[in-house]
C-alpha atoms as a PDB file:
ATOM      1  CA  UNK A   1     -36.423  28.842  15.165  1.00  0.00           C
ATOM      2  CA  UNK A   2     -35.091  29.888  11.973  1.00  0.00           C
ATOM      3  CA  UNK A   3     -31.716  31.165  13.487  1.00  0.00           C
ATOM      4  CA  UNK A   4     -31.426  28.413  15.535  1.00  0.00           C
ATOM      5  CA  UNK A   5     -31.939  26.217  12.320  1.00  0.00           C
ATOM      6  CA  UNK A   6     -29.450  27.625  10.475  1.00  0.00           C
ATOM      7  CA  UNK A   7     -26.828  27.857  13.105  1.00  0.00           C
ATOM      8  CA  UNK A   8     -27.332  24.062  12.895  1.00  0.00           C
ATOM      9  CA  UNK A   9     -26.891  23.804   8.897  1.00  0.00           C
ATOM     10  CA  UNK A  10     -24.079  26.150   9.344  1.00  0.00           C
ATOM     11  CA  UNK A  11     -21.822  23.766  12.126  1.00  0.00           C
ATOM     12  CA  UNK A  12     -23.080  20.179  10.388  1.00  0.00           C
ATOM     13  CA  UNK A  13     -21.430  21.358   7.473  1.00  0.00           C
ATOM     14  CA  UNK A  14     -18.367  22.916   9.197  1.00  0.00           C
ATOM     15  CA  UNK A  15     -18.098  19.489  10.568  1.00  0.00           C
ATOM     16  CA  UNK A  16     -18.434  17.836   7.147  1.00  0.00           C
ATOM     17  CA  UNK A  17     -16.005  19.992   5.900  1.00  0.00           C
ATOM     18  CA  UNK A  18     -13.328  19.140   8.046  1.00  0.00           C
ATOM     19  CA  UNK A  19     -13.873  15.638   8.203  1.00  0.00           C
ATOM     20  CA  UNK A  20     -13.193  15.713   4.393  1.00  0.00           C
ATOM     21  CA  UNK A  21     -10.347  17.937   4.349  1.00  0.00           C
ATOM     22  CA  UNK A  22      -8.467  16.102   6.946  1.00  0.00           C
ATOM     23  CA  UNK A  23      -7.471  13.364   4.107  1.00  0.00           C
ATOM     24  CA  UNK A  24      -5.369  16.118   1.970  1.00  0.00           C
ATOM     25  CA  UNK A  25      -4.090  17.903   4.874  1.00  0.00           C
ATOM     26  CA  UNK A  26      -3.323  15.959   7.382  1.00  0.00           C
ATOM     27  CA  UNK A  27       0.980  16.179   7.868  1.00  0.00           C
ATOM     28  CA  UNK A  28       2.780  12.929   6.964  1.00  0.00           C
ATOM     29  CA  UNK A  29       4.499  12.297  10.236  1.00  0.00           C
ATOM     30  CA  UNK A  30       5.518   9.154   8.671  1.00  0.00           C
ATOM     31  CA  UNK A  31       7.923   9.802   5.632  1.00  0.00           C
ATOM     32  CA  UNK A  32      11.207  10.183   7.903  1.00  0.00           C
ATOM     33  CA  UNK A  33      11.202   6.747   9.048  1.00  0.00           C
ATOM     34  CA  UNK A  34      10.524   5.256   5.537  1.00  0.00           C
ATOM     35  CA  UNK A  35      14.145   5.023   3.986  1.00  0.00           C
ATOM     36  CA  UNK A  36      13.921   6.111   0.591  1.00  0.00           C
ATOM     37  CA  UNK A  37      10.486   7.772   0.298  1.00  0.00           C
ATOM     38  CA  UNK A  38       9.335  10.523  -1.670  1.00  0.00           C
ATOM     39  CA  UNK A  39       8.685  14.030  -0.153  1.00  0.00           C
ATOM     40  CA  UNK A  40       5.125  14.524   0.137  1.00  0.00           C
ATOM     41  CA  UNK A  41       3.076  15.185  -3.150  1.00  0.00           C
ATOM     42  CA  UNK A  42       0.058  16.922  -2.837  1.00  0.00           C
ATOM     43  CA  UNK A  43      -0.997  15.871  -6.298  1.00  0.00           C
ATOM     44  CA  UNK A  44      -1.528  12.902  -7.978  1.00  0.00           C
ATOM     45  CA  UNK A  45      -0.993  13.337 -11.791  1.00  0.00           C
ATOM     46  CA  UNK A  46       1.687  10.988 -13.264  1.00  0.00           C
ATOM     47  CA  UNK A  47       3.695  13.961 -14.739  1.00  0.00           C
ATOM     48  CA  UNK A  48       3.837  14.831 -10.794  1.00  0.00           C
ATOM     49  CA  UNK A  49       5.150  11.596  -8.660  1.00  0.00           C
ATOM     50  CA  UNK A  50       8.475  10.925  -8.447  1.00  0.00           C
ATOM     51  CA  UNK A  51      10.476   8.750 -11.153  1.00  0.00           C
ATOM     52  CA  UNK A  52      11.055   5.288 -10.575  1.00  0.00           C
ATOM     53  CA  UNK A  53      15.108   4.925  -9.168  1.00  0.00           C
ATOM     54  CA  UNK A  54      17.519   2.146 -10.256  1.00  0.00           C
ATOM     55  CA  UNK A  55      17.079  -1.193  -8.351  1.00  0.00           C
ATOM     56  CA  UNK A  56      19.511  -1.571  -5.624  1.00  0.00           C
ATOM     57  CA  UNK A  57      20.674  -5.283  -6.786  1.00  0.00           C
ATOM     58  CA  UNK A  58      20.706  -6.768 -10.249  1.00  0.00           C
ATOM     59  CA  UNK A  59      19.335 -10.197  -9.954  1.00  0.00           C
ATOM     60  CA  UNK A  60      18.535 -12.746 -12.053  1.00  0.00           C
ATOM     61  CA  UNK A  61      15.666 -12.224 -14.649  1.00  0.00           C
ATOM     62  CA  UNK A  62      13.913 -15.153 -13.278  1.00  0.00           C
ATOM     63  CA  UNK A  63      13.851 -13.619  -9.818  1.00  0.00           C
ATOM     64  CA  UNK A  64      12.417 -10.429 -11.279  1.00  0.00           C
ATOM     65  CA  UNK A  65       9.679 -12.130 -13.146  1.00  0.00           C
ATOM     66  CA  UNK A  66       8.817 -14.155 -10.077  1.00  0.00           C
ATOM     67  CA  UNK A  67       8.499 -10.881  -7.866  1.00  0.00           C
ATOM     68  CA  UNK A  68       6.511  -9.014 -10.599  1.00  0.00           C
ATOM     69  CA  UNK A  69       3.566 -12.305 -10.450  1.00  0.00           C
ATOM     70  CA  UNK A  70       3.650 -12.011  -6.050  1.00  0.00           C
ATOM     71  CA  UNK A  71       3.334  -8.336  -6.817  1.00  0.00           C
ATOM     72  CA  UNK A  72       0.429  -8.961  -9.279  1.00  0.00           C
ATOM     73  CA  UNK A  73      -1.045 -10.996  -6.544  1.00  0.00           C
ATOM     74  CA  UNK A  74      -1.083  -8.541  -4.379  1.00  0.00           C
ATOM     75  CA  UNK A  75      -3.162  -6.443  -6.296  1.00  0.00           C
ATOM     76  CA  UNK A  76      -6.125  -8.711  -6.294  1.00  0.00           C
ATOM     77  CA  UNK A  77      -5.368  -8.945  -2.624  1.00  0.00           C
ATOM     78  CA  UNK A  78      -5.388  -5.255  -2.885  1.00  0.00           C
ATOM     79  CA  UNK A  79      -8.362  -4.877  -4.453  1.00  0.00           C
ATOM     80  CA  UNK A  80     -10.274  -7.344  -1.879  1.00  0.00           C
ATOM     81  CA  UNK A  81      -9.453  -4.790   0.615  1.00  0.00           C
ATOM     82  CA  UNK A  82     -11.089  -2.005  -1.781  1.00  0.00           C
ATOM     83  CA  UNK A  83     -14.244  -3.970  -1.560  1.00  0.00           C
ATOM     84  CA  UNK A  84     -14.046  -4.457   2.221  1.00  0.00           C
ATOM     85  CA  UNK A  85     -14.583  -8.134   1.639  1.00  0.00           C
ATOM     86  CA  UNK A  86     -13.061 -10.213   4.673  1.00  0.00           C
ATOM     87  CA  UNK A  87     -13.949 -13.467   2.738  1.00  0.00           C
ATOM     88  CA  UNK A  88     -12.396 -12.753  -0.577  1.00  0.00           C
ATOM     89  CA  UNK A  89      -9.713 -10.888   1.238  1.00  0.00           C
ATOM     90  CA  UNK A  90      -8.594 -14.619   2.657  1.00  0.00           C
ATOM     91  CA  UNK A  91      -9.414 -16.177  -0.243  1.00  0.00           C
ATOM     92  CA  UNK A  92      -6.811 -14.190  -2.065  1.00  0.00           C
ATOM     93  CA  UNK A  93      -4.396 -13.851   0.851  1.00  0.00           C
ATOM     94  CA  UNK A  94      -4.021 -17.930   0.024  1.00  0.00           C
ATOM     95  CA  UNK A  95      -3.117 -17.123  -3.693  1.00  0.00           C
ATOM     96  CA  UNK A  96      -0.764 -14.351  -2.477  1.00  0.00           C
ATOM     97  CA  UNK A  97       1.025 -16.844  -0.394  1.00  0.00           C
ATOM     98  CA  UNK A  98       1.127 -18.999  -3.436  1.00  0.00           C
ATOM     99  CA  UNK A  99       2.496 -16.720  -5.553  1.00  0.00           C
ATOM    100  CA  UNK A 100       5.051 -15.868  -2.372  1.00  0.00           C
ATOM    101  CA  UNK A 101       6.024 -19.580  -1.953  1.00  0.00           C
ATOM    102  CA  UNK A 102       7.184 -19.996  -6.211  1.00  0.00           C
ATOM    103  CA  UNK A 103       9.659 -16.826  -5.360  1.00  0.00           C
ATOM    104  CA  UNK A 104      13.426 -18.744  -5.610  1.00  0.00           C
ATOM    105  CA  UNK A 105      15.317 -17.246  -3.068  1.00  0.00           C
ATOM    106  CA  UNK A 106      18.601 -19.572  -4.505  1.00  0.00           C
ATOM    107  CA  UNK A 107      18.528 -17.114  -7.302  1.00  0.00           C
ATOM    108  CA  UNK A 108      19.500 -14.336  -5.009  1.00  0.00           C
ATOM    109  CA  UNK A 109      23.318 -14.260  -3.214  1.00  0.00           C
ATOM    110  CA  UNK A 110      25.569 -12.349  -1.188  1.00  0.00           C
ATOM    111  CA  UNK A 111      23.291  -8.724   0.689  1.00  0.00           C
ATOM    112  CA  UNK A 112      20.787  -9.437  -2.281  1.00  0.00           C
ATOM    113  CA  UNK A 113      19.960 -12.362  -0.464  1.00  0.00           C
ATOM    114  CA  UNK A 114      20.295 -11.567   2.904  1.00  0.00           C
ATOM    115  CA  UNK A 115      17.975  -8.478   2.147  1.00  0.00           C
ATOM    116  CA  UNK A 116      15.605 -10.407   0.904  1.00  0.00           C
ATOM    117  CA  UNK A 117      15.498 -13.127   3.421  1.00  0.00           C
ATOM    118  CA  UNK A 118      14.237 -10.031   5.949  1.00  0.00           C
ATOM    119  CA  UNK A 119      11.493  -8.285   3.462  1.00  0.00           C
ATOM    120  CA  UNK A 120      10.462 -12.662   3.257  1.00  0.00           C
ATOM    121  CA  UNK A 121       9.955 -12.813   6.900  1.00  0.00           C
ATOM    122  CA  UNK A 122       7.485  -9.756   7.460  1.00  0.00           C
ATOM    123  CA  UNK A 123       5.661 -11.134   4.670  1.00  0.00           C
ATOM    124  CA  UNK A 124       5.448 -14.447   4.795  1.00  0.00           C
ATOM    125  CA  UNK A 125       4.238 -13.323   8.692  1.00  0.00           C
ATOM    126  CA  UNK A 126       1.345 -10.732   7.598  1.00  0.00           C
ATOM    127  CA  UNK A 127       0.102 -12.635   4.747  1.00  0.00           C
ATOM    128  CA  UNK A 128      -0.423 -15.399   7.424  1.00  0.00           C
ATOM    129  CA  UNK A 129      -2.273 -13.089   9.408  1.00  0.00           C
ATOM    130  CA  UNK A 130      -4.199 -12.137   6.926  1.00  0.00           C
ATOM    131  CA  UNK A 131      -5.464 -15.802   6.140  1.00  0.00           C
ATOM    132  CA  UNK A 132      -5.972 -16.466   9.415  1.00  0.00           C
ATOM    133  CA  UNK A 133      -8.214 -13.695  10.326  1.00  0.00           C
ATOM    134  CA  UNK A 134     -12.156 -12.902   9.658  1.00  0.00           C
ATOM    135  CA  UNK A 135     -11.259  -9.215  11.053  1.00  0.00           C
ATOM    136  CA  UNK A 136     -11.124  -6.715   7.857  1.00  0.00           C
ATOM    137  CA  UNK A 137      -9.536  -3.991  10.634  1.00  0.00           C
ATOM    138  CA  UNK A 138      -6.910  -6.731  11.935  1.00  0.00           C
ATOM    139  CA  UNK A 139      -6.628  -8.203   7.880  1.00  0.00           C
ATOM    140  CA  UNK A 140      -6.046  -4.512   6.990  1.00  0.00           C
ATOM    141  CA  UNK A 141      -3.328  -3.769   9.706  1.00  0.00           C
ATOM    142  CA  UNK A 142      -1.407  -6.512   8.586  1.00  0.00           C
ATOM    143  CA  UNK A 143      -1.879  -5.606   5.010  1.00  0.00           C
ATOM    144  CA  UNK A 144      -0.042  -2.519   6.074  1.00  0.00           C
ATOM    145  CA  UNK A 145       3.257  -4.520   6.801  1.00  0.00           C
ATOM    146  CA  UNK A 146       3.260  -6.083   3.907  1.00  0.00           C
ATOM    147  CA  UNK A 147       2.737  -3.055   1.867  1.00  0.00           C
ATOM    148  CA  UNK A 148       5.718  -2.042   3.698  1.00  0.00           C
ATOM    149  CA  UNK A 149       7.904  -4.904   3.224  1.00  0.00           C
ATOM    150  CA  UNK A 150       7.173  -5.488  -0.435  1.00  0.00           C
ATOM    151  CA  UNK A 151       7.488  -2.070  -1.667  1.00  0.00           C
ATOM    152  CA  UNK A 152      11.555  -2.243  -0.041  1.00  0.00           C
ATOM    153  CA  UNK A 153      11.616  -5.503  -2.180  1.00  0.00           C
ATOM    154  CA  UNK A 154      10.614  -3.775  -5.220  1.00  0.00           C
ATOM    155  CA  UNK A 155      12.756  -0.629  -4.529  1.00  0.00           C
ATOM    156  CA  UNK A 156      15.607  -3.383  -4.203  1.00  0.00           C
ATOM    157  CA  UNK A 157      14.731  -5.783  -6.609  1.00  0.00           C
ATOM    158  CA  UNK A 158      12.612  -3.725  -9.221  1.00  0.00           C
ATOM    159  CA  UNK A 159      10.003  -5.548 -11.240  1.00  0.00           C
ATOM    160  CA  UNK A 160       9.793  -7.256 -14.870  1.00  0.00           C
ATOM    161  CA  UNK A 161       9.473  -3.525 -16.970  1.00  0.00           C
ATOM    162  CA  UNK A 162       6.055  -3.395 -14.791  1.00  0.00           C
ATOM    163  CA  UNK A 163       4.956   0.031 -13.225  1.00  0.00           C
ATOM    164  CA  UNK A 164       4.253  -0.034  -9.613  1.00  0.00           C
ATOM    165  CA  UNK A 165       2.930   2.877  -7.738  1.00  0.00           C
ATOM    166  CA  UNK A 166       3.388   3.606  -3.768  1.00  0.00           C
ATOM    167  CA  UNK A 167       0.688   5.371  -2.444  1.00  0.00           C
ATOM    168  CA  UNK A 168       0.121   6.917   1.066  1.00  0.00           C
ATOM    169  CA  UNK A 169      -3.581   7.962   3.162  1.00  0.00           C
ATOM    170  CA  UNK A 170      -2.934   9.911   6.470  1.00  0.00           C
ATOM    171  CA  UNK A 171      -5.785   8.415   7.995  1.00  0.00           C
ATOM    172  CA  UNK A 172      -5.191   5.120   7.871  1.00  0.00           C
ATOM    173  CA  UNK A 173      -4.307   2.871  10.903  1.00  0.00           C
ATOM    174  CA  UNK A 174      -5.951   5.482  13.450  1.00  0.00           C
ATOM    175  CA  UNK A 175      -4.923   8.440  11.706  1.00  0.00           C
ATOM    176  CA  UNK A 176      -0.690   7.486  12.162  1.00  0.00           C
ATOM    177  CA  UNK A 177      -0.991   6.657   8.253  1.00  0.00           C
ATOM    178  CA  UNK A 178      -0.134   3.970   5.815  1.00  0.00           C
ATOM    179  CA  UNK A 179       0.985   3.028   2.521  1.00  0.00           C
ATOM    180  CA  UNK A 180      -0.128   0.530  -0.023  1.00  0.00           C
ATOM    181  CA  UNK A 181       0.878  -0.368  -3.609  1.00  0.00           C
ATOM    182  CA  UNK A 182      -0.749  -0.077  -7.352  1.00  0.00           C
ATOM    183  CA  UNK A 183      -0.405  -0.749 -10.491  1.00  0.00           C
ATOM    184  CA  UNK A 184      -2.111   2.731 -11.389  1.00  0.00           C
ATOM    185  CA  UNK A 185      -2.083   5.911 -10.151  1.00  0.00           C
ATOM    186  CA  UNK A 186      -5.906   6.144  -9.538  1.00  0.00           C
ATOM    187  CA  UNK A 187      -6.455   6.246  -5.751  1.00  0.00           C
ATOM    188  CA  UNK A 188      -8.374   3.533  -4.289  1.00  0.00           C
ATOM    189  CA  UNK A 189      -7.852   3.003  -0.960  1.00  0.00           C
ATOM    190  CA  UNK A 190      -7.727  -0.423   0.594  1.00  0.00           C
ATOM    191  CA  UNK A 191      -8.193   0.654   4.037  1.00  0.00           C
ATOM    192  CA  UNK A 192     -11.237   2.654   3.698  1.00  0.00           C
ATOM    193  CA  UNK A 193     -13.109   1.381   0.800  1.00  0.00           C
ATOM    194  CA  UNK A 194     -15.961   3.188   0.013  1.00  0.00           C
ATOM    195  CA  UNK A 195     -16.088   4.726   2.746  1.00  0.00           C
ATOM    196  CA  UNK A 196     -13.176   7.219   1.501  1.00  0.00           C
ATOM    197  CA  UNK A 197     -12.535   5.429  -1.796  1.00  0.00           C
ATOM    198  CA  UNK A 198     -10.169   8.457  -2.971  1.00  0.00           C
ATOM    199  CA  UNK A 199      -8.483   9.363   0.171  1.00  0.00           C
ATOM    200  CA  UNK A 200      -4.526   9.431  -0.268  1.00  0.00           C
ATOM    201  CA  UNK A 201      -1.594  10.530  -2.386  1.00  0.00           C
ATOM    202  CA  UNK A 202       0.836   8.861  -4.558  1.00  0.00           C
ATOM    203  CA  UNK A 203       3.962   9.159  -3.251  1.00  0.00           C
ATOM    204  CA  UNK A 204       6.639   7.325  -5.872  1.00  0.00           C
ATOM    205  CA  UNK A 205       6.673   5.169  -9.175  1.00  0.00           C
ATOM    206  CA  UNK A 206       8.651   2.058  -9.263  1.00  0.00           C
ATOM    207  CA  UNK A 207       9.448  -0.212 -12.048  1.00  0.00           C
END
């Protein structure tokens, strides 16, 4: 009985172990289709993520101070997901789309423009999705897209002399992975919550 016990202790743990380890180790299959992200950083101190590049387009202050309060807005939105709260994850999606809606787009011209018109599709579309829905998995998928689209608007269009930090958890969205933005480097995952609060990697600064 006492082998057969520990033989037990011995595999739960095995088991524990890997579950655990398959956050850090887990292979980003993801990075090559990203344009413009970081190679993969196994750590997350601020000394080690990469530097925040040069905006692709210089734009109007005013458009840059409107992107920096939608990117503060998603945060909170951010944050919702953290505490796995459908409800306050709608609630907030509504503000988000507030903050989206005071965004000038006749401040932009020329590819600037026509850039952002495309990033503004995807998410005015998954912020609507994320309103409409009482789902935190479907909420969460489509906070994925967004992620997506607003950090290329950021990369583009930079923010008002705010840090911005891209992060990245291999086991999100069934283990294919997916990215979300911070204004720290701290890992707090959006698509796990507590469950694996710490689970990801920062992959780039932006400013």
């Amino acid at each position: 009985m006492k082998t057969k016990s520990l033989f037990l202790s011995l595999l739960f743990a095995a088991t524990a172990f890997a579950f655990i380890s398959g956050c850090s180790e887990k292979k980003d299959d993801t990075t090559d289709s990203h344009e413009g992200h970081a190679t993969e950083q196994r750590s997350t101190p601020a000394a080690d993520v990469q530097e925040a590049s040069t905006p692709q387009f210089r734009v109007d202050g005013k458009f840059r101070h409107q992107l920096t309060s939608l990117f503060n807005s998603y945060v909170e939105l951010k944050d919702a997901f953290v505490d796995s709260d459908a409800q306050k994850v709608t609630k907030q999606a509504a503000q988000t789309k507030e903050a989206l809606a005071n965004v000038d787009m006749k401040l932009l011209s020329g590819a600037a423009h026509n850039d952002w018109m495309n990033y503004l599709t995807e998410i005015h579309k998954s912020i609507d999705q994320i309103g409409s829905s009482a789902d935190i998995e479907a909420q969460r998928e489509a906070f994925s897209v967004l992620s997506d689209n607003l950090y290329k608007s950021i990369k583009a269009f930079g923010l008002n002399g705010k840090e911005a930090f891209y992060h990245y958890c291999p086991m999100a969205s069934n283990n294919e992975g997916s990215y979300w933005l911070s204004e720290e480097v701290a890992i707090r995952n959006p698509y796990f919550g507590e469950k694996m609060l710490t689970c990801g990697e920062v992959k780039e600064k932006l400013m």
